[in-house]
C-alpha atoms as a PDB file:
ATOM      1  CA  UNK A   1       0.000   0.000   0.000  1.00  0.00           C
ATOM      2  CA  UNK A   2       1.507   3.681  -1.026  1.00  0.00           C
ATOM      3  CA  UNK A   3       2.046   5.826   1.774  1.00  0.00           C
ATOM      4  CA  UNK A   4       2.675   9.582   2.133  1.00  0.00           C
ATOM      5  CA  UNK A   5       6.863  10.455   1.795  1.00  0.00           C
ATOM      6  CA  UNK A   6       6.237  13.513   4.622  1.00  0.00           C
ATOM      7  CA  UNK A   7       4.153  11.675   7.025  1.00  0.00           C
ATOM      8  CA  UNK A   8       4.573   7.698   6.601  1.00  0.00           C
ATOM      9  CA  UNK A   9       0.516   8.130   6.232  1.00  0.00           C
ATOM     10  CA  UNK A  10      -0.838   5.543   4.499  1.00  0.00           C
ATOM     11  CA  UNK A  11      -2.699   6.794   0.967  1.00  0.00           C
ATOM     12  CA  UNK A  12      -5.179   4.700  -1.675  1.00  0.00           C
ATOM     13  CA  UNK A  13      -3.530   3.311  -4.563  1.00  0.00           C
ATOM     14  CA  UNK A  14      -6.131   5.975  -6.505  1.00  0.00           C
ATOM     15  CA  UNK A  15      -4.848   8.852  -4.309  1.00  0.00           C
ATOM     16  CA  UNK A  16      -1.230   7.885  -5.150  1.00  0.00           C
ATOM     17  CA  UNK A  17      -2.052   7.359  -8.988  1.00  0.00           C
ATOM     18  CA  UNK A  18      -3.337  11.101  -9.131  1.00  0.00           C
ATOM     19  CA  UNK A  19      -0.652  12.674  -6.852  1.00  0.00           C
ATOM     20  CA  UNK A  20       2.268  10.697  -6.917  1.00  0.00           C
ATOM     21  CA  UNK A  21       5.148  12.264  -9.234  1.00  0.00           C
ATOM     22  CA  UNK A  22       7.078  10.796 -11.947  1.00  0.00           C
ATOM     23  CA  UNK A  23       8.873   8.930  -9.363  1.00  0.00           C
ATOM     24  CA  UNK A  24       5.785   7.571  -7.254  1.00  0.00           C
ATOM     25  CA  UNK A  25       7.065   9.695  -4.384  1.00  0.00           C
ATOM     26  CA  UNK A  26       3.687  11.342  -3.067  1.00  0.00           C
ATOM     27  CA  UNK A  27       5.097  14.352  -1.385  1.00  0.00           C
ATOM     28  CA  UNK A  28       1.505  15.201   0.649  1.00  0.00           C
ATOM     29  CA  UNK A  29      -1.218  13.513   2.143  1.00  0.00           C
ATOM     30  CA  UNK A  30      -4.817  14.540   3.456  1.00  0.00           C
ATOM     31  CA  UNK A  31      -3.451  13.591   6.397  1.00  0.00           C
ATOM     32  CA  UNK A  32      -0.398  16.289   6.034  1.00  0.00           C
ATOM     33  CA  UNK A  33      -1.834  18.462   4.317  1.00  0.00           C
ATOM     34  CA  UNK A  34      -4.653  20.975   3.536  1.00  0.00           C
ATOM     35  CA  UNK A  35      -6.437  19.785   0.260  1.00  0.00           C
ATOM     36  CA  UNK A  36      -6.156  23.439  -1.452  1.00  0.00           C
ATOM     37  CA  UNK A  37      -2.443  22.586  -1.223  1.00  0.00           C
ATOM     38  CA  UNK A  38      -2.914  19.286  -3.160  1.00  0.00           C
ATOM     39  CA  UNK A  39      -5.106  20.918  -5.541  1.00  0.00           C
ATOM     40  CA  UNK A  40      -2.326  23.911  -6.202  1.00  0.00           C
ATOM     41  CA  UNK A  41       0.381  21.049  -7.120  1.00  0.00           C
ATOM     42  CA  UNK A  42      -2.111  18.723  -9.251  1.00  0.00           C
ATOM     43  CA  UNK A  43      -2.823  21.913 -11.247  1.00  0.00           C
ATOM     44  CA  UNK A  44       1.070  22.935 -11.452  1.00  0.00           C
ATOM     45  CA  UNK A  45       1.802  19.154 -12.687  1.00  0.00           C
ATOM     46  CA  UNK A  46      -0.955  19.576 -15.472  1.00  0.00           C
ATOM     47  CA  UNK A  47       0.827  22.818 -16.821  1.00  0.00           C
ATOM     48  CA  UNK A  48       3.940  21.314 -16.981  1.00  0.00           C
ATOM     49  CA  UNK A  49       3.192  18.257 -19.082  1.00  0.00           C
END
């Protein structure tokens, strides 16, 4: 199961297919993180593909 590189958090294989990097490293969590934050990096990842 994927879990969260800042907290040790574990995270849904779905969560870590959307917000995991290139790498699979998932660099936030709910859990570790407010979900406007996760939003503002899922949109910066769609400008840079």
């Amino acid at each position: 199961m994927p879990k969260c590189d800042h907290c040790g958090a574990h995270v849904s294989e779905r969560f870590a297919r959307v917000f995991a990097d290139e790498y699979g490293h998932i660099r936030a969590c709910p859990a570790c993180s407010a979900n406007a934050g996760i939003a503002e990096v899922a949109k910066e990842r769609a400008q840079q593909v």
